[in-house]
N, C-alpha and C. Protein backbone atom coordinates (compact mmCIF):
# COMPACT_ATOMS: atom_id res chain seq x y z
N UNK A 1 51.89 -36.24 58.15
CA UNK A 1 51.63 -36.51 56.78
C UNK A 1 50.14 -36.46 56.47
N UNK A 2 49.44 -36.80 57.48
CA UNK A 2 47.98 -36.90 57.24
C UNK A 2 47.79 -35.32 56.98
N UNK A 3 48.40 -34.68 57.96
CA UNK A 3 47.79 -32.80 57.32
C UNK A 3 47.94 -32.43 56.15
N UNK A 4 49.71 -32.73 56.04
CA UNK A 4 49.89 -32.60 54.54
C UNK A 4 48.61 -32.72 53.38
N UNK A 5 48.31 -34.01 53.27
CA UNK A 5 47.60 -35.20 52.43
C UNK A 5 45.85 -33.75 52.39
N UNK A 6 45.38 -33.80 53.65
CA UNK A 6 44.41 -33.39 53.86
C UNK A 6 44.51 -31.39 53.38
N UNK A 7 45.50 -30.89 53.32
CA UNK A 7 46.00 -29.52 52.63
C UNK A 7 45.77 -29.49 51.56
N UNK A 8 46.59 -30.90 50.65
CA UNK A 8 46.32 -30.19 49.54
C UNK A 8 45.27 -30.94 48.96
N UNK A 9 44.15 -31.51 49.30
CA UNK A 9 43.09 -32.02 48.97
C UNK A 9 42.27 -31.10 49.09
N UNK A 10 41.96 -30.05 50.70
CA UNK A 10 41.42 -28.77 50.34
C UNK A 10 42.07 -28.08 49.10
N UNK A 11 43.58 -27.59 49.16
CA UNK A 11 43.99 -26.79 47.88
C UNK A 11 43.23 -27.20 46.69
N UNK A 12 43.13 -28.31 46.28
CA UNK A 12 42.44 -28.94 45.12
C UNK A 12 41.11 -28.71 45.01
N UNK A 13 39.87 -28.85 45.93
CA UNK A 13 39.02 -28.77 46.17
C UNK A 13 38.44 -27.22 46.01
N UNK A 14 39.51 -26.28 46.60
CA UNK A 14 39.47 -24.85 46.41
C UNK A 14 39.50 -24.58 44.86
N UNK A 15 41.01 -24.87 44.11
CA UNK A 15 41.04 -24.87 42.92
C UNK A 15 39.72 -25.40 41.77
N UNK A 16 39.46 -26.23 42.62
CA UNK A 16 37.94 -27.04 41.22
C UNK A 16 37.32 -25.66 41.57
N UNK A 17 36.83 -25.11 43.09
CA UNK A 17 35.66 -24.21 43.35
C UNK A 17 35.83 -23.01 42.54
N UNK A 18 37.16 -22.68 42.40
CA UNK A 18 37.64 -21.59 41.75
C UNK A 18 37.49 -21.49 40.07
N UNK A 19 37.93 -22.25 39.74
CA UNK A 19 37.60 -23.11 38.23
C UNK A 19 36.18 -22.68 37.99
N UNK A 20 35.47 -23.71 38.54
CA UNK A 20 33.89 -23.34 38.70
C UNK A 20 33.30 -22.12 38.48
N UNK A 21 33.58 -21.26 39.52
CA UNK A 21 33.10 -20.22 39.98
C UNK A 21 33.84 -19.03 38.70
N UNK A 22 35.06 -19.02 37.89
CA UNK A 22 35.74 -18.04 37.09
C UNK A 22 34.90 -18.85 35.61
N UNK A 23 34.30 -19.79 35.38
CA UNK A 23 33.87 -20.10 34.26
C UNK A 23 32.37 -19.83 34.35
N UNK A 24 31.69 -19.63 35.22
CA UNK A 24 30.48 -19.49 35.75
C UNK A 24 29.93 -17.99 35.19
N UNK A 25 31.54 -16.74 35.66
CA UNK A 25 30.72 -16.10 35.72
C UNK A 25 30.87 -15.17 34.40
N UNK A 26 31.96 -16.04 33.31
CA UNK A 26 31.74 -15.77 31.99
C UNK A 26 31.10 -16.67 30.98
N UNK A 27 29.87 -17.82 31.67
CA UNK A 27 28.87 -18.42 30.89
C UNK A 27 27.99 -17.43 31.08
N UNK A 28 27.22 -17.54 29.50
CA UNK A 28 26.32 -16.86 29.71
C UNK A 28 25.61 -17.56 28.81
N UNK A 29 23.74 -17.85 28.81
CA UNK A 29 22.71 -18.34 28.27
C UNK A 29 23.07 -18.27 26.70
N UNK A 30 22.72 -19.12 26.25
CA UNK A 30 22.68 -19.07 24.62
C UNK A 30 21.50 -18.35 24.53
N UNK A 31 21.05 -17.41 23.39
CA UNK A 31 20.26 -16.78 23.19
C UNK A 31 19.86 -17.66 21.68
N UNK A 32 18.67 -17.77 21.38
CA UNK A 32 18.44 -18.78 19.82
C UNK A 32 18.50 -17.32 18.76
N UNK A 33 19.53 -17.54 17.77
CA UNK A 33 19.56 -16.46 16.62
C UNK A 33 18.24 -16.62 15.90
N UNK A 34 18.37 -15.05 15.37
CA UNK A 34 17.03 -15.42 14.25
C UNK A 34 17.13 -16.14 13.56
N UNK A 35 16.40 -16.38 13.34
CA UNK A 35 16.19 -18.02 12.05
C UNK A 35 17.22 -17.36 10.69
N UNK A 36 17.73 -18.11 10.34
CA UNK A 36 17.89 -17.88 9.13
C UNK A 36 16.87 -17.84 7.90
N UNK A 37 16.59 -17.22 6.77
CA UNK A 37 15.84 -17.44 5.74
C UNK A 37 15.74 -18.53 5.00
N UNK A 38 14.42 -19.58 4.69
CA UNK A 38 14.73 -20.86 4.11
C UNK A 38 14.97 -20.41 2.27
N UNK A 39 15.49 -21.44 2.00
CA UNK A 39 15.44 -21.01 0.68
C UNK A 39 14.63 -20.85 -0.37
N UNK A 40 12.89 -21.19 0.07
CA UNK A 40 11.98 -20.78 -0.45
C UNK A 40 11.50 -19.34 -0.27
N UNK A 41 11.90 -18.77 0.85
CA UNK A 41 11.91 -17.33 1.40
C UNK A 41 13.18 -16.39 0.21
N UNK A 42 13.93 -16.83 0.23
CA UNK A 42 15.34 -16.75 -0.79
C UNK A 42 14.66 -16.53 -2.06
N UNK A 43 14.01 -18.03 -2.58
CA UNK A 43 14.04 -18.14 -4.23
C UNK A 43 12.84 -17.05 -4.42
N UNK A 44 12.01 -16.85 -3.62
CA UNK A 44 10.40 -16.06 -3.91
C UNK A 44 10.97 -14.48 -4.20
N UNK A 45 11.83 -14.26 -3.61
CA UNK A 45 12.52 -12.58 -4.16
C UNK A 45 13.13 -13.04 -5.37
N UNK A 46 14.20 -13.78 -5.55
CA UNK A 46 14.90 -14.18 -6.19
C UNK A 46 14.55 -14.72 -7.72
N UNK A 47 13.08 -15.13 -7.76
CA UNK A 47 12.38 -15.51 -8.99
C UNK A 47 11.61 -13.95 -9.30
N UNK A 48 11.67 -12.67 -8.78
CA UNK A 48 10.99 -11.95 -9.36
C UNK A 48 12.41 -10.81 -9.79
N UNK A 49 14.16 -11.64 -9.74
CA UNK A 49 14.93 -10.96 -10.17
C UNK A 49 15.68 -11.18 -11.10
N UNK A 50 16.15 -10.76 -12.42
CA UNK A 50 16.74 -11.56 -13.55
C UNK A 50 18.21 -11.33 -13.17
N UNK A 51 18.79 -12.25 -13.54
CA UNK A 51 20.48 -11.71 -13.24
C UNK A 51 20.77 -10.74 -14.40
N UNK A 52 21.54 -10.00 -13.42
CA UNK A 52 22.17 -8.66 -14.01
C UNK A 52 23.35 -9.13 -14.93
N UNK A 53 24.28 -10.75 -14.84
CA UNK A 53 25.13 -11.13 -16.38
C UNK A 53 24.48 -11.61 -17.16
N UNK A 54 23.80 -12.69 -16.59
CA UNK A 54 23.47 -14.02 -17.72
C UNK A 54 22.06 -13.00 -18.51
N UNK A 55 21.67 -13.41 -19.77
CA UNK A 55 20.60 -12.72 -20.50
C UNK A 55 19.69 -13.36 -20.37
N UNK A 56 18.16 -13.10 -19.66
CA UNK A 56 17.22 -13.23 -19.55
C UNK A 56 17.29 -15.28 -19.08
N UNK A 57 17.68 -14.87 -17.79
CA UNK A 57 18.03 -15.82 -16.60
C UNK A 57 17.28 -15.40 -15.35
N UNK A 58 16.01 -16.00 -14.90
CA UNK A 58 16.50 -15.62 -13.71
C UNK A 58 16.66 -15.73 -12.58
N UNK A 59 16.84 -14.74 -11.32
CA UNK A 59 18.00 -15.18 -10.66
C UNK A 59 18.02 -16.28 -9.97
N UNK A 60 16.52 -17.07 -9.69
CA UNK A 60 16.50 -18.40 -8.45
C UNK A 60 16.99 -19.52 -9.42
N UNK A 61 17.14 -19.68 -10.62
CA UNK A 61 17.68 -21.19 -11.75
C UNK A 61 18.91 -20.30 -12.09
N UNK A 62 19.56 -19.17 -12.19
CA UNK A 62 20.71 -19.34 -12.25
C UNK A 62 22.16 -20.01 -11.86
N UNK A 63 22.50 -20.59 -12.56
CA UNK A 63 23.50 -21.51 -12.24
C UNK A 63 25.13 -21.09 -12.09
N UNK A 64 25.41 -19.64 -12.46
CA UNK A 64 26.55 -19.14 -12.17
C UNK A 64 27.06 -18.64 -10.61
N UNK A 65 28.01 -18.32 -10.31
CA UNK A 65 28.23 -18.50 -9.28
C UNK A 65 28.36 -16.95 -8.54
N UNK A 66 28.24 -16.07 -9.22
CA UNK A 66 27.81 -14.63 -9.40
C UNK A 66 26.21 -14.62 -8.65
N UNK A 67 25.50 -15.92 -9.51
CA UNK A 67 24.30 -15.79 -8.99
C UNK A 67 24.16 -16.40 -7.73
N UNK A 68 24.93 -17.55 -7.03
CA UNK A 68 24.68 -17.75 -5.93
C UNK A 68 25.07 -17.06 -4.90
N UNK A 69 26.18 -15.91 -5.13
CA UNK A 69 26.63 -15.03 -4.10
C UNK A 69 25.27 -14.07 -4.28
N UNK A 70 24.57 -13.86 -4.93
CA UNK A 70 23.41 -12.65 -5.25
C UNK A 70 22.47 -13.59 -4.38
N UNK A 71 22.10 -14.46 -4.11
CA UNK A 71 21.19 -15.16 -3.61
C UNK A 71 21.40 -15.38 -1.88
N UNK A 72 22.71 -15.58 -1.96
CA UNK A 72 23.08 -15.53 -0.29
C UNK A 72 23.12 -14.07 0.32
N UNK A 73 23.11 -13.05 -0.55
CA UNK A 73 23.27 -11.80 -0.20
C UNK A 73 21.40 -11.21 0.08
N UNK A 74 20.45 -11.82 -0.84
CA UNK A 74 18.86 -11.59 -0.27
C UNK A 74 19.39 -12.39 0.89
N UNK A 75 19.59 -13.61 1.26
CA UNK A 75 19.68 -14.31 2.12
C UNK A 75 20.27 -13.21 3.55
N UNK A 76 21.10 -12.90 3.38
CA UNK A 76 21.69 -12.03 4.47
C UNK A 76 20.86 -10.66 4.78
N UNK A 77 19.99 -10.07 3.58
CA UNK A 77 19.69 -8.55 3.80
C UNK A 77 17.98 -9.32 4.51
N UNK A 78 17.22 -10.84 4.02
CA UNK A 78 16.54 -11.07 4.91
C UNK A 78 16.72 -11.45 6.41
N UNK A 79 17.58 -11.83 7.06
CA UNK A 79 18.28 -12.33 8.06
C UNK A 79 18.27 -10.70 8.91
N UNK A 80 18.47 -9.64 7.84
CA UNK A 80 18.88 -8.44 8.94
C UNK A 80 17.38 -7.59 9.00
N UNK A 81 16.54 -8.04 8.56
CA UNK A 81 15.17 -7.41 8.60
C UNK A 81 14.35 -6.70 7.28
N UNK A 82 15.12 -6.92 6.31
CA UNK A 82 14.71 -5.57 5.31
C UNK A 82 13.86 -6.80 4.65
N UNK A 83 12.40 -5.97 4.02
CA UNK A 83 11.77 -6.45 3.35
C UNK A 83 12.14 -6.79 1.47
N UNK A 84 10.74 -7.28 0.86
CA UNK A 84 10.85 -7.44 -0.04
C UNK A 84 11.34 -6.43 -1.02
N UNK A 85 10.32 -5.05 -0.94
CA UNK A 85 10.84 -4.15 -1.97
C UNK A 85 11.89 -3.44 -1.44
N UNK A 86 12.58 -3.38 -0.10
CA UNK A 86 14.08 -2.99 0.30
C UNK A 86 14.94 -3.45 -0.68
N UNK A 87 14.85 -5.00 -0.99
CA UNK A 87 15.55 -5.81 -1.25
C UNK A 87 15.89 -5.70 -2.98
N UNK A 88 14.63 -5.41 -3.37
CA UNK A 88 14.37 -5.34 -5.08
C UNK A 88 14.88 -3.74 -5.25
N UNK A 89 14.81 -2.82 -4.26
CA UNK A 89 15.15 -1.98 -5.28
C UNK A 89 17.05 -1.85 -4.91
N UNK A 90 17.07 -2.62 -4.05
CA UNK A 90 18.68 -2.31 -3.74
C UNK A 90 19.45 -2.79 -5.24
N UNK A 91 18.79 -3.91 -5.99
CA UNK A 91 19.11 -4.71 -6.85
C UNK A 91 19.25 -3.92 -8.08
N UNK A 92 18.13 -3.24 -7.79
CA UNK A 92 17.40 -1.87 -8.87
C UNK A 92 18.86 -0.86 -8.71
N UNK A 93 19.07 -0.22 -7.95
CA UNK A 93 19.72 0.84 -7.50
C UNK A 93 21.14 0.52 -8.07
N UNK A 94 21.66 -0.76 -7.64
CA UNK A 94 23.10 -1.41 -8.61
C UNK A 94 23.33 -1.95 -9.59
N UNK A 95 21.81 -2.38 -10.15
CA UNK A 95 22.34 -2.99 -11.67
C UNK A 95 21.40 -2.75 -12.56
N UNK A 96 19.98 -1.45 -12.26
CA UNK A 96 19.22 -1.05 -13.36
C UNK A 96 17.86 -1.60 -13.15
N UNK A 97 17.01 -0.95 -13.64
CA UNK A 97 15.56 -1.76 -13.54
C UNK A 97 15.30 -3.02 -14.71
N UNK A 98 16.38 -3.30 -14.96
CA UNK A 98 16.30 -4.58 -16.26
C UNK A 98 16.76 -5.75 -15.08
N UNK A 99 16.76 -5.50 -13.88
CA UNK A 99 16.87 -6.97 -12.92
C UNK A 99 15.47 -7.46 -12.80
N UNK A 100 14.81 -6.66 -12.99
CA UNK A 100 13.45 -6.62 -12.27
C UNK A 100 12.77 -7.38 -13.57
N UNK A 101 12.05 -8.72 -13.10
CA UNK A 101 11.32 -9.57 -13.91
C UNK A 101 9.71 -8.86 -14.18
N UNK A 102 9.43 -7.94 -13.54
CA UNK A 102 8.12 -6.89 -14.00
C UNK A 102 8.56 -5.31 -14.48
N UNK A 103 8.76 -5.22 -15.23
CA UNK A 103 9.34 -3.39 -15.04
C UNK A 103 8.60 -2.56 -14.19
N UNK A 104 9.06 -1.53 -13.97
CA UNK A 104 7.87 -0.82 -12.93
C UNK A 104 6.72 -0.16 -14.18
N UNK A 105 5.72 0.39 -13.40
CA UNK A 105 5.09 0.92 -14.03
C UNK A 105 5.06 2.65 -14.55
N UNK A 106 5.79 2.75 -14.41
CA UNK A 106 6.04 4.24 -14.99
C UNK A 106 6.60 4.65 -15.55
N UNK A 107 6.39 6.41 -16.38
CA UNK A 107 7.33 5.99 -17.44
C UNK A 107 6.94 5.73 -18.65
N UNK A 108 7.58 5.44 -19.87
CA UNK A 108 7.75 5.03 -20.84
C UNK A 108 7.65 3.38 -21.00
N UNK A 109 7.41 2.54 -19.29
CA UNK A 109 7.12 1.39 -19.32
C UNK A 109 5.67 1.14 -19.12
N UNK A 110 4.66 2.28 -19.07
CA UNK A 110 3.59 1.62 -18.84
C UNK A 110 3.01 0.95 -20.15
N UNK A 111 3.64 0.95 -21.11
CA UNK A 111 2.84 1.11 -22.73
C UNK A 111 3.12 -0.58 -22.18
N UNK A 112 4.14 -1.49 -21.73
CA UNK A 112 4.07 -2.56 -21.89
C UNK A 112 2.74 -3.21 -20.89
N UNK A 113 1.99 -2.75 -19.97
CA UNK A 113 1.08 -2.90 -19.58
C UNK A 113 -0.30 -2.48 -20.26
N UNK A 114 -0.52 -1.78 -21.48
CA UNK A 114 -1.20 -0.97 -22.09
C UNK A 114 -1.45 -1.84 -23.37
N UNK A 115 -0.47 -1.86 -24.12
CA UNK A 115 -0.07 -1.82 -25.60
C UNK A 115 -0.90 -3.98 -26.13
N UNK A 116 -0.17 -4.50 -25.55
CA UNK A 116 -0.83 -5.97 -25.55
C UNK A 116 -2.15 -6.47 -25.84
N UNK A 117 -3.35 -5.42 -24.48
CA UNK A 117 -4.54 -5.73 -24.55
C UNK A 117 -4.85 -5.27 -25.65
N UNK A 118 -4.73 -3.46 -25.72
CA UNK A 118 -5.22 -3.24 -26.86
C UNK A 118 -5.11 -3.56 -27.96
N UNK A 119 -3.98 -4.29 -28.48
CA UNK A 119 -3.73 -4.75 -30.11
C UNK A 119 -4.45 -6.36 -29.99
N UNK A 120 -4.77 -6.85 -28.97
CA UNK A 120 -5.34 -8.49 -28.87
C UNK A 120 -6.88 -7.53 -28.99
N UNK A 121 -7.29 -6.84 -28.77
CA UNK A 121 -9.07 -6.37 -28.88
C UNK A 121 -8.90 -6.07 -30.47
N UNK A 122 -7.86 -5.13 -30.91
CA UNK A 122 -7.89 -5.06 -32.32
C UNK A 122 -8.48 -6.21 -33.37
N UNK A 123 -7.37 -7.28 -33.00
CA UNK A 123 -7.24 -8.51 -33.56
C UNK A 123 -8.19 -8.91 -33.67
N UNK A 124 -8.84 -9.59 -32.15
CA UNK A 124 -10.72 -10.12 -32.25
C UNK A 124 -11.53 -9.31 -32.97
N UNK A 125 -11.06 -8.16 -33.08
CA UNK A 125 -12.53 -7.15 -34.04
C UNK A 125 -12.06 -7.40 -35.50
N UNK A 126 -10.84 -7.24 -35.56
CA UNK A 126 -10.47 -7.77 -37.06
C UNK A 126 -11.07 -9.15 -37.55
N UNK A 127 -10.88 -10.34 -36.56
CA UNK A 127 -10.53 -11.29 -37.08
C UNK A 127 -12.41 -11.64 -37.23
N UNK A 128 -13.68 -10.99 -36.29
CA UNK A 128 -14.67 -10.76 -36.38
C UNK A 128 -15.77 -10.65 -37.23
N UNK A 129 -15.15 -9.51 -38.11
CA UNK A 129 -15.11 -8.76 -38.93
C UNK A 129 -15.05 -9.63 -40.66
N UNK A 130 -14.31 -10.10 -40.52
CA UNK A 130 -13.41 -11.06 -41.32
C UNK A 130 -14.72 -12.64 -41.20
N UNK A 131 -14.39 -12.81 -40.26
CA UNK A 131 -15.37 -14.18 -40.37
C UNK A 131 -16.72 -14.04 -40.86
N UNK A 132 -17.51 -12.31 -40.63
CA UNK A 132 -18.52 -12.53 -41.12
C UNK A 132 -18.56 -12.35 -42.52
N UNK A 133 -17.31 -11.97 -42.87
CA UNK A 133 -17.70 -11.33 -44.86
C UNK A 133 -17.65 -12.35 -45.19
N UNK A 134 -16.76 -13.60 -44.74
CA UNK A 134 -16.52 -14.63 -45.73
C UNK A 134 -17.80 -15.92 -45.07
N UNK A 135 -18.82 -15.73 -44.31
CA UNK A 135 -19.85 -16.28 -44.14
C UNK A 135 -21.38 -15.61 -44.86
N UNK A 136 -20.76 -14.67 -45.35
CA UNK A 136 -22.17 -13.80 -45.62
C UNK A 136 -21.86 -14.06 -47.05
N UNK A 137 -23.46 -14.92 -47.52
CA UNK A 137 -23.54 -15.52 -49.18
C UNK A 137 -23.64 -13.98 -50.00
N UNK A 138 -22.70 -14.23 -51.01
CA UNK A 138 -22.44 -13.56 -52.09
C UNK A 138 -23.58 -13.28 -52.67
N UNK A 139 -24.45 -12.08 -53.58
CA UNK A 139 -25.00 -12.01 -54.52
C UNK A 139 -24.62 -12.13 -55.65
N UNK A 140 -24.96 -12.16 -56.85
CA UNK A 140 -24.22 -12.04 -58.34
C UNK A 140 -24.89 -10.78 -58.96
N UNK A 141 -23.70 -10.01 -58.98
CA UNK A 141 -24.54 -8.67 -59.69
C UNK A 141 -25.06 -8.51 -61.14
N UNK A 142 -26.35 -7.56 -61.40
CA UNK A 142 -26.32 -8.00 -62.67
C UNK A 142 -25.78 -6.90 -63.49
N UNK A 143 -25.63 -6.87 -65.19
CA UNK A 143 -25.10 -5.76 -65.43
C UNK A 143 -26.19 -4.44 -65.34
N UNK A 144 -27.73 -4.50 -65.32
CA UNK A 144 -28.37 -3.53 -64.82
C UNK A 144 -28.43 -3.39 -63.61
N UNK A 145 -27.85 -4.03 -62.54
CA UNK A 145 -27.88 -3.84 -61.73
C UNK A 145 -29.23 -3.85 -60.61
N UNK A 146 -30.21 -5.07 -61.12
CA UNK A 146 -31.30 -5.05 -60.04
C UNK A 146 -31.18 -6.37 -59.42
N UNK A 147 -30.14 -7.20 -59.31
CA UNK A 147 -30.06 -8.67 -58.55
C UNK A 147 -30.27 -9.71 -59.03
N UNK A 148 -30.35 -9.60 -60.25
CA UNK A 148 -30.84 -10.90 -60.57
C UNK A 148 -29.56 -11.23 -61.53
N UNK A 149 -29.22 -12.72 -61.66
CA UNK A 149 -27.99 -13.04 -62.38
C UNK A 149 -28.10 -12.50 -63.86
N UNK A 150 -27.08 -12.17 -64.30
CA UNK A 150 -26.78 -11.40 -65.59
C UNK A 150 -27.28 -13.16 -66.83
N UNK A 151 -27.23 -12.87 -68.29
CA UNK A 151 -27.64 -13.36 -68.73
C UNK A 151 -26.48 -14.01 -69.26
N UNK A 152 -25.95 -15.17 -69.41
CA UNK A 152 -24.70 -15.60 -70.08
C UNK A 152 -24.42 -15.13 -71.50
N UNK A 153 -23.52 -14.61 -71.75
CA UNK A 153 -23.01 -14.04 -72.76
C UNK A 153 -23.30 -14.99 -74.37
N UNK A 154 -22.48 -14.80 -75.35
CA UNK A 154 -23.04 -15.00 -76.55
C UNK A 154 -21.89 -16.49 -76.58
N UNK A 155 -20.73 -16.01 -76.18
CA UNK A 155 -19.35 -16.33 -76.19
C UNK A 155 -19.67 -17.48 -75.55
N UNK A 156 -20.13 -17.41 -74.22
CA UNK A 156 -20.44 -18.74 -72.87
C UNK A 156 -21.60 -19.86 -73.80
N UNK A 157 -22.09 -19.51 -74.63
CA UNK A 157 -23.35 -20.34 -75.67
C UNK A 157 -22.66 -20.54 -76.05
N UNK A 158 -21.89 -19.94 -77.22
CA UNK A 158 -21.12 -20.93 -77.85
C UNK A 158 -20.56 -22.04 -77.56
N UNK A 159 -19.78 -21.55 -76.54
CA UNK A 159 -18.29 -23.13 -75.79
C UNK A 159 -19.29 -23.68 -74.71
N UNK A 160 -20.58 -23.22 -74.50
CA UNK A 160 -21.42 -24.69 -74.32
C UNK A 160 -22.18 -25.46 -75.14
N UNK A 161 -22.35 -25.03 -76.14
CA UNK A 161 -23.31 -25.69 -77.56
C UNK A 161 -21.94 -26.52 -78.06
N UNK A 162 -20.79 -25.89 -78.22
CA UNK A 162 -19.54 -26.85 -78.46
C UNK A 162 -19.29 -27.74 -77.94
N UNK A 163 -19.31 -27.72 -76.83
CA UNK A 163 -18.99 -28.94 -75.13
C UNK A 163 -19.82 -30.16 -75.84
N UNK A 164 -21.04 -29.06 -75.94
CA UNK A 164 -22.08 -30.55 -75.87
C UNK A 164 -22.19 -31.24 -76.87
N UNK A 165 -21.83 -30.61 -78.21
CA UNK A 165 -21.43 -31.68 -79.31
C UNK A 165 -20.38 -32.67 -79.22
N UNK A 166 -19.54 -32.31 -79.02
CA UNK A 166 -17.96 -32.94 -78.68
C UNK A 166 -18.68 -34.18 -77.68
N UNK A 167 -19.49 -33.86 -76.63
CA UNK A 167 -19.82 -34.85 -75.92
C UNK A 167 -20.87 -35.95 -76.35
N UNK A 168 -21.45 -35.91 -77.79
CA UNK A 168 -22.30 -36.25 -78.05
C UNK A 168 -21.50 -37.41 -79.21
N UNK A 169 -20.55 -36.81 -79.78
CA UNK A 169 -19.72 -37.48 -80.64
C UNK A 169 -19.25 -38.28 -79.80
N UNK A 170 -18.50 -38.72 -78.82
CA UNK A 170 -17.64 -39.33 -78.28
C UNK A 170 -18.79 -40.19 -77.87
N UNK A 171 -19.82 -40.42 -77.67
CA UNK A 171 -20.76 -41.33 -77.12
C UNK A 171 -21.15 -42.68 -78.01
């Protein structure tokens, strides 16, 4: 009985080694994944993209749920390596350059890079312009025309010689 006893304690002993040894040699090292993207990495693409439903939303404060699958999806295309403008024009490519919170510059869009300054320089020269006429003292023309105030009429004597009687009575 003692052999017995002592058999299958090797058998057992074999079995753990075996165990061991068949799990051994399908462990293998964890390797650390790439990081995932934080969500400040996320929102920084994501604030220079408007959502393609909601109207002039965009996409990092969107609150629809359209927009959070659009947000996990930069999330995933950063995770696989592609950069920023990979990322913007893929956005570009499926839903139009109206995602894009800058338009590009070319085109029929550069006037919006153009058009602004120049009508704000207008303005200051206008508004310039303007401040000095209404600071610059008036002359009074005369009717001969050499600067010196015209002579009050016959009419203006009268309804002041009148004034001043009226004011003289009432006293």
């Amino acid at each position: 009985m003692n052999n017995y006893k002592l058999r299958i304690t090797n058998y057992g002993f074999l079995a753990l080694a075996f165990v061991l040894v068949a799990t051994g040699l399908f462990y293998q090292t964890a390797l650390a994944q790439e990081p995932t993207p934080t969500d400040d990495e996320v929102n920084a693409i994501a604030k220079q993209l408007y959502c393609p439903v909601c109207e002039n939303t965009p996409l990092d404060v969107c609150p629809t749920e359209a927009c959070r699958q659009w947000r996990e999806l930069i999330r995933q295309q950063l995770a696989e390596g592609r950069t920023e403008e990979e990322i913007k024009q893929y956005f570009v490519n499926n839903y139009g350059a109206r995602v894009l919170s800058e338009p590009p510059r070319t085109g029929f869009n550069w006037l919006v890079y153009v058009v602004p300054p120049v009508l704000l320089l207008i303005g200051a020269a206008v508004l310039f312009n303007a401040f000095r006429a209404w600071t610059k003292p008036k002359v009074a023309a005369s009717a001969s025309g050499s600067g010196r105030e015209a002579e009050p009429s016959s009419v203006d004597d009268e309804y002041i010689k009148r004034m001043e009687e009226e004011l003289k009575k009432r006293k």
